[in-house]
N, C-alpha and C. Protein backbone atom coordinates (compact mmCIF):
# COMPACT_ATOMS: atom_id res chain seq x y z
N UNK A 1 0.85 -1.18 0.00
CA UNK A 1 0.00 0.00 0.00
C UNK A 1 0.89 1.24 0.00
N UNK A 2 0.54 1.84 -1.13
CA UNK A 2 1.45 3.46 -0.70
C UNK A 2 1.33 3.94 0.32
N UNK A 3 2.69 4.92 0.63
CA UNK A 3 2.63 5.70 1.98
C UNK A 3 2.57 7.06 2.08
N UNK A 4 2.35 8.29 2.13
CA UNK A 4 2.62 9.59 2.22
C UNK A 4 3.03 10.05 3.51
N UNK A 5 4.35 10.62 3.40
CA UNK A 5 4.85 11.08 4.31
C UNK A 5 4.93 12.45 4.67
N UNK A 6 4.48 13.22 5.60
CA UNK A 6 4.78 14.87 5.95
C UNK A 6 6.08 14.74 7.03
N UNK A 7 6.74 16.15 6.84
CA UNK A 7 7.29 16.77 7.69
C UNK A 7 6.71 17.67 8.95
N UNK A 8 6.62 17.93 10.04
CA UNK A 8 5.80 19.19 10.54
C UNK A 8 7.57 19.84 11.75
N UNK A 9 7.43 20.93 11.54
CA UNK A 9 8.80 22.03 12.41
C UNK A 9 8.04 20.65 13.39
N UNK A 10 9.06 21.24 14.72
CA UNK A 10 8.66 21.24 15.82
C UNK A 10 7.50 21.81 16.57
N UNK A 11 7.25 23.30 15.82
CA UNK A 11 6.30 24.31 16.29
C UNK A 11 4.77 23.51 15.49
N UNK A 12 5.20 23.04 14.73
CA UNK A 12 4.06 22.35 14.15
C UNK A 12 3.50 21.43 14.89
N UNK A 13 4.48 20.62 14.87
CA UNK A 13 3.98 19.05 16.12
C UNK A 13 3.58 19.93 17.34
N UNK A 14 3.41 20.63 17.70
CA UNK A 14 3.16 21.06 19.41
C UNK A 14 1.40 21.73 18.59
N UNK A 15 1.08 22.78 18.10
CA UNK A 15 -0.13 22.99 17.19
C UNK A 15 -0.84 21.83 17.15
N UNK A 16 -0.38 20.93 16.20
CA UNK A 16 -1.47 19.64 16.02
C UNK A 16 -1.56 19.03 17.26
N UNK A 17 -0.81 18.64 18.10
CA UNK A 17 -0.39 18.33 19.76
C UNK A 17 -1.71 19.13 20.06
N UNK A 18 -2.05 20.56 20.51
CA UNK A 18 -2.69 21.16 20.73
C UNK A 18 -3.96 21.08 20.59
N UNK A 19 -4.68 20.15 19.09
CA UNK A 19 -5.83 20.03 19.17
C UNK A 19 -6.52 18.56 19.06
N UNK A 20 -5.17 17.71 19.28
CA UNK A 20 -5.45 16.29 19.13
C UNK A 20 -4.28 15.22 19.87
N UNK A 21 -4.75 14.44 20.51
CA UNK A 21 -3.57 13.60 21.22
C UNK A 21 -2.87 12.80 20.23
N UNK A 22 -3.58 12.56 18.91
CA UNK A 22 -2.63 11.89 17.94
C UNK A 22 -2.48 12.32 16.74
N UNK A 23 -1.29 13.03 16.38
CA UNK A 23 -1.30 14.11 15.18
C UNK A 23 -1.36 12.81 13.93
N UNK A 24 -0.51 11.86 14.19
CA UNK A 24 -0.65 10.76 13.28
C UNK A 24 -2.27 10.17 12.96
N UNK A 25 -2.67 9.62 13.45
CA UNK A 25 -3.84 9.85 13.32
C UNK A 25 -5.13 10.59 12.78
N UNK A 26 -5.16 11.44 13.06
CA UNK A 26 -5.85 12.86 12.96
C UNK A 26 -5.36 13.36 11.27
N UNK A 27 -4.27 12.98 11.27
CA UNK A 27 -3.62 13.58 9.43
C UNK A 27 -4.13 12.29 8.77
N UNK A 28 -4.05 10.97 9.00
CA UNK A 28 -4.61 9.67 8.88
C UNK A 28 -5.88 9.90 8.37
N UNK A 29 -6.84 10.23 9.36
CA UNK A 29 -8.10 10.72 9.08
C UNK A 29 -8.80 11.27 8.27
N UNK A 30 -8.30 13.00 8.23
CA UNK A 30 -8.29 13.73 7.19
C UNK A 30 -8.12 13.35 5.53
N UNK A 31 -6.63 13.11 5.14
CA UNK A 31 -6.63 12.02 3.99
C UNK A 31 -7.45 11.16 3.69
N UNK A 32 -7.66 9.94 4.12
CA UNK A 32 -8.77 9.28 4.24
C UNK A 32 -10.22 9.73 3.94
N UNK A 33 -10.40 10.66 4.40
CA UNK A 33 -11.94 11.39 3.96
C UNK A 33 -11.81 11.94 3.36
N UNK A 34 -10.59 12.37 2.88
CA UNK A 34 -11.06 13.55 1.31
C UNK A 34 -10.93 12.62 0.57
N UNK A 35 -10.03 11.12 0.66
CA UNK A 35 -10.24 10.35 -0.43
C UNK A 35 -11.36 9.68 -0.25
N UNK A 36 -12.22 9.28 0.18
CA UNK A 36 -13.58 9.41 0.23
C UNK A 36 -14.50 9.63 -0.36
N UNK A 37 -14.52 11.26 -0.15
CA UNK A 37 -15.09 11.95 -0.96
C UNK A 37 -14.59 12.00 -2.54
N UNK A 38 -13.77 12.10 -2.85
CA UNK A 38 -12.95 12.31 -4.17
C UNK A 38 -13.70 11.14 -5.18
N UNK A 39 -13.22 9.68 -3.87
CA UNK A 39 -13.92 8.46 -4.42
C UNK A 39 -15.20 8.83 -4.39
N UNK A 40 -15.93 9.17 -4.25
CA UNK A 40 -17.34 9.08 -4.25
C UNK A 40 -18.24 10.22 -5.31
N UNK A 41 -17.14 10.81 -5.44
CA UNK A 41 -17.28 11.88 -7.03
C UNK A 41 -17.12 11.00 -8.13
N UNK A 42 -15.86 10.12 -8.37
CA UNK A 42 -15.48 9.20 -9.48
C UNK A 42 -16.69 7.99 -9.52
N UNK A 43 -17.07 7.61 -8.45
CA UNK A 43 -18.55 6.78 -8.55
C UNK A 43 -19.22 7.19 -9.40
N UNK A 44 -20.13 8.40 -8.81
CA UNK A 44 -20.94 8.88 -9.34
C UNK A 44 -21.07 9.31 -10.58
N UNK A 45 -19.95 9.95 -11.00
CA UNK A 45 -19.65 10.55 -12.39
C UNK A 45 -19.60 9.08 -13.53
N UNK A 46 -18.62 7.94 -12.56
CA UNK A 46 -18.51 6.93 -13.30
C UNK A 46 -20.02 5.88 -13.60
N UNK A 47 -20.97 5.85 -12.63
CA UNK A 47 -21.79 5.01 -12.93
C UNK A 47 -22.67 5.79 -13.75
N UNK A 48 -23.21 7.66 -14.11
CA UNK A 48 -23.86 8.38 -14.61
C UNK A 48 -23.49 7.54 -16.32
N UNK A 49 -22.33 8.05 -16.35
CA UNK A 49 -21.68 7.95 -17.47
C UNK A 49 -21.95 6.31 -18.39
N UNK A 50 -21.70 5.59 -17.14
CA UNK A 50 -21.68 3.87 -17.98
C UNK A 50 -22.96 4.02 -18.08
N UNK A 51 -24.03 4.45 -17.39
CA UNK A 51 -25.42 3.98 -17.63
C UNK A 51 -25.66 4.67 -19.12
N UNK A 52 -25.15 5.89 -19.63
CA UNK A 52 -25.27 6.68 -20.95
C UNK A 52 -24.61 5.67 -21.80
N UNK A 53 -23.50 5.16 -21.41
CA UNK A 53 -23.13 4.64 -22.76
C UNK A 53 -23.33 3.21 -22.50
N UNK A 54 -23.53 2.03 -21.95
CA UNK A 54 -24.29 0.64 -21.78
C UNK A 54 -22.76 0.15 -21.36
N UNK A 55 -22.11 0.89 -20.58
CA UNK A 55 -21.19 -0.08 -20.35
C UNK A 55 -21.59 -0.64 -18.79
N UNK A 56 -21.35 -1.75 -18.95
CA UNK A 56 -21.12 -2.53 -17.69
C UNK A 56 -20.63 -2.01 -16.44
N UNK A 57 -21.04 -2.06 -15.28
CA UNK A 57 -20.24 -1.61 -14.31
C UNK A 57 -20.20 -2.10 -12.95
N UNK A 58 -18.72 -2.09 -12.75
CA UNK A 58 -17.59 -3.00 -11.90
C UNK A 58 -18.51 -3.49 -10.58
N UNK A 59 -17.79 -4.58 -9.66
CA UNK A 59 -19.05 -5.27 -9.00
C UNK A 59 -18.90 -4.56 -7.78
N UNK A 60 -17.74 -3.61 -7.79
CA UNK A 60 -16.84 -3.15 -6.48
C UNK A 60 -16.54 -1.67 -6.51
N UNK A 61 -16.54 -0.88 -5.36
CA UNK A 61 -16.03 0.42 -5.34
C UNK A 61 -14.42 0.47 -6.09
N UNK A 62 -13.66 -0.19 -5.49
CA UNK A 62 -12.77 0.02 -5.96
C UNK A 62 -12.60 -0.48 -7.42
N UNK A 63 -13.34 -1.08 -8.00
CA UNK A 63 -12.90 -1.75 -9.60
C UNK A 63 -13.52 -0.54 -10.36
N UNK A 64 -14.58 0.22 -9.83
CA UNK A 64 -14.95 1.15 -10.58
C UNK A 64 -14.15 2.43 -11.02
N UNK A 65 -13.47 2.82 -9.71
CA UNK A 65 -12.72 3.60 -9.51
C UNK A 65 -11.37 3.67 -10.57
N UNK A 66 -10.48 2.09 -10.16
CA UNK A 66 -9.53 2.25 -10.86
C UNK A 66 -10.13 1.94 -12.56
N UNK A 67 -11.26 1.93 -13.52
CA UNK A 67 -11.71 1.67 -14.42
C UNK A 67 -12.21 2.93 -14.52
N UNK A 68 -12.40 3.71 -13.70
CA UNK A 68 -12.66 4.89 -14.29
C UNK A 68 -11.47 5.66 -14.74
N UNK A 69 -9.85 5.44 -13.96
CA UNK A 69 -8.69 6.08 -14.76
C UNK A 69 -8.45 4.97 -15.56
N UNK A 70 -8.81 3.78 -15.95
CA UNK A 70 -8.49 3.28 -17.25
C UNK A 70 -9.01 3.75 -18.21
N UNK A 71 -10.34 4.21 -18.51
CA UNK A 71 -10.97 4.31 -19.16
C UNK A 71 -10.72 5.82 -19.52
N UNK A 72 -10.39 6.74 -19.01
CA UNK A 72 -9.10 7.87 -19.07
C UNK A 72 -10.80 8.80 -18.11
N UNK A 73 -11.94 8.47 -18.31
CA UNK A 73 -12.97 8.89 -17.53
C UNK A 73 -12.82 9.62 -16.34
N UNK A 74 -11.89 9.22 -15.80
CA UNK A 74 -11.03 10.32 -14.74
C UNK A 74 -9.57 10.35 -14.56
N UNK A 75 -9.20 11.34 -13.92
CA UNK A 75 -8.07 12.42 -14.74
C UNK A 75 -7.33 12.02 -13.03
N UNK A 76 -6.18 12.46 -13.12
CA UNK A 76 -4.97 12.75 -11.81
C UNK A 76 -5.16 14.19 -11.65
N UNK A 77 -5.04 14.68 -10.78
CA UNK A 77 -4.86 16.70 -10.73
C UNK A 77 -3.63 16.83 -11.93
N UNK A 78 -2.63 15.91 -11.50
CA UNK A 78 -1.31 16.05 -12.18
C UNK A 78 -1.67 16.06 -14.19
N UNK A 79 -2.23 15.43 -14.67
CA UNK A 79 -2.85 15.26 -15.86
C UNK A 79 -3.73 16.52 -16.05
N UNK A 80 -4.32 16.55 -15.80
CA UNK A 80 -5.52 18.02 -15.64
C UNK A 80 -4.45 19.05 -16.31
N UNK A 81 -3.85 19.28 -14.89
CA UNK A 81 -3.30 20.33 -14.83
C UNK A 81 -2.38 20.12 -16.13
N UNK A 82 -1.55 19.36 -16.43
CA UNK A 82 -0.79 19.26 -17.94
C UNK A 82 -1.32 19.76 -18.79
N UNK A 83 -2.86 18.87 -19.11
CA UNK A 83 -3.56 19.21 -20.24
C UNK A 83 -3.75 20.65 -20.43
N UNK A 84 -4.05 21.20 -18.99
CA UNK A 84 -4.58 22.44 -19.34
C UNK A 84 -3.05 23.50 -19.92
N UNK A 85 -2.45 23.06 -19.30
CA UNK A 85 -1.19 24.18 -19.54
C UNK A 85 -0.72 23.74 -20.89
N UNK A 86 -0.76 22.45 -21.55
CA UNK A 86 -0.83 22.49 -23.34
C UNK A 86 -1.68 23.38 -23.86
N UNK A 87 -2.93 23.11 -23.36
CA UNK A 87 -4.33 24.03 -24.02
C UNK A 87 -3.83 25.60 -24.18
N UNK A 88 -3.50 26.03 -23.18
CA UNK A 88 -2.88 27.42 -22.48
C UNK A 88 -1.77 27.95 -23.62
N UNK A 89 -0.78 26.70 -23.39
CA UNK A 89 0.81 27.00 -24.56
C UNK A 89 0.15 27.22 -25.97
N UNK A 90 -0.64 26.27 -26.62
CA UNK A 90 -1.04 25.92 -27.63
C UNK A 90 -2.02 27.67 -28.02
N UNK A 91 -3.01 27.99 -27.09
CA UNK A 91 -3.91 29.11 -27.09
C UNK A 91 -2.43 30.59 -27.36
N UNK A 92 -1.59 30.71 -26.90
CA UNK A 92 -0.82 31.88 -26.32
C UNK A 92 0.30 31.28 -27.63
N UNK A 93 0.29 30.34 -28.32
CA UNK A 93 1.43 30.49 -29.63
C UNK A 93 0.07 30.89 -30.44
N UNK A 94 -0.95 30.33 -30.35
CA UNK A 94 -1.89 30.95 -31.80
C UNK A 94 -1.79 32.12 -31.96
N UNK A 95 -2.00 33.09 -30.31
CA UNK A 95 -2.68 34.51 -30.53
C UNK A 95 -0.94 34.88 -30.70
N UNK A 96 0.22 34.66 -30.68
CA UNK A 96 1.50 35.35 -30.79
C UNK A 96 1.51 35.15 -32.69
N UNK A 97 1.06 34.13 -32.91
CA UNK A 97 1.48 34.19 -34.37
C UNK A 97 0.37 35.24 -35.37
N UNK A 98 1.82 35.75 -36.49
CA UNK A 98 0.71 36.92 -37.42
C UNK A 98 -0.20 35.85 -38.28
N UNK A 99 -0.73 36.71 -38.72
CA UNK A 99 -2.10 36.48 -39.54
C UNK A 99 -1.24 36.71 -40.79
């Protein structure tokens, strides 16, 4: 299973200290529920979508999920954000070039 690791100062660990007895945990948590939620956007979007086009769909949260980035149906931020900054390069050489 992947891992993500943070740093926090010292002044940091004493803050999170401050509003929780287990900063590990508590960051645990957080993650966890935004992926959650995130997952539960790619559901939705993903089962809307298969029901439009007759595709089949997965027997499992997670088979849907990772079939929804197979199916390119959902994107990474990291991808997004690429695409858009081609779109962007591509838009900003048109308007630089003469007519």
């Amino acid at each position: 299973m992947p891992q993500i690791t943070i740093t926090l100062s010292d002044a940091e660990l004493k803050g999170m200290e401050s509003i929780t007895e287990n900063p590990q945990e508590w960051a645990q948590n957080a993650v966890s529920e935004r992926a959650r939620l995130a997952n539960n956007d790619i559901i939705r979007m993903y089962t809307e979508r298969a029901l439009n086009e007759g595709v089949q769909i997965p027997a499992t949260r997670e088979l849907i999920i990772l079939d929804a980035f197979t199916r390119g149906w959902a994107k990474t931020a990291a991808d997004v954000n690429s695409e858009f900054n081609a779109q962007l390069a591509a838009r900003v050489a048109a308007e630089a070039t003469p007519e």
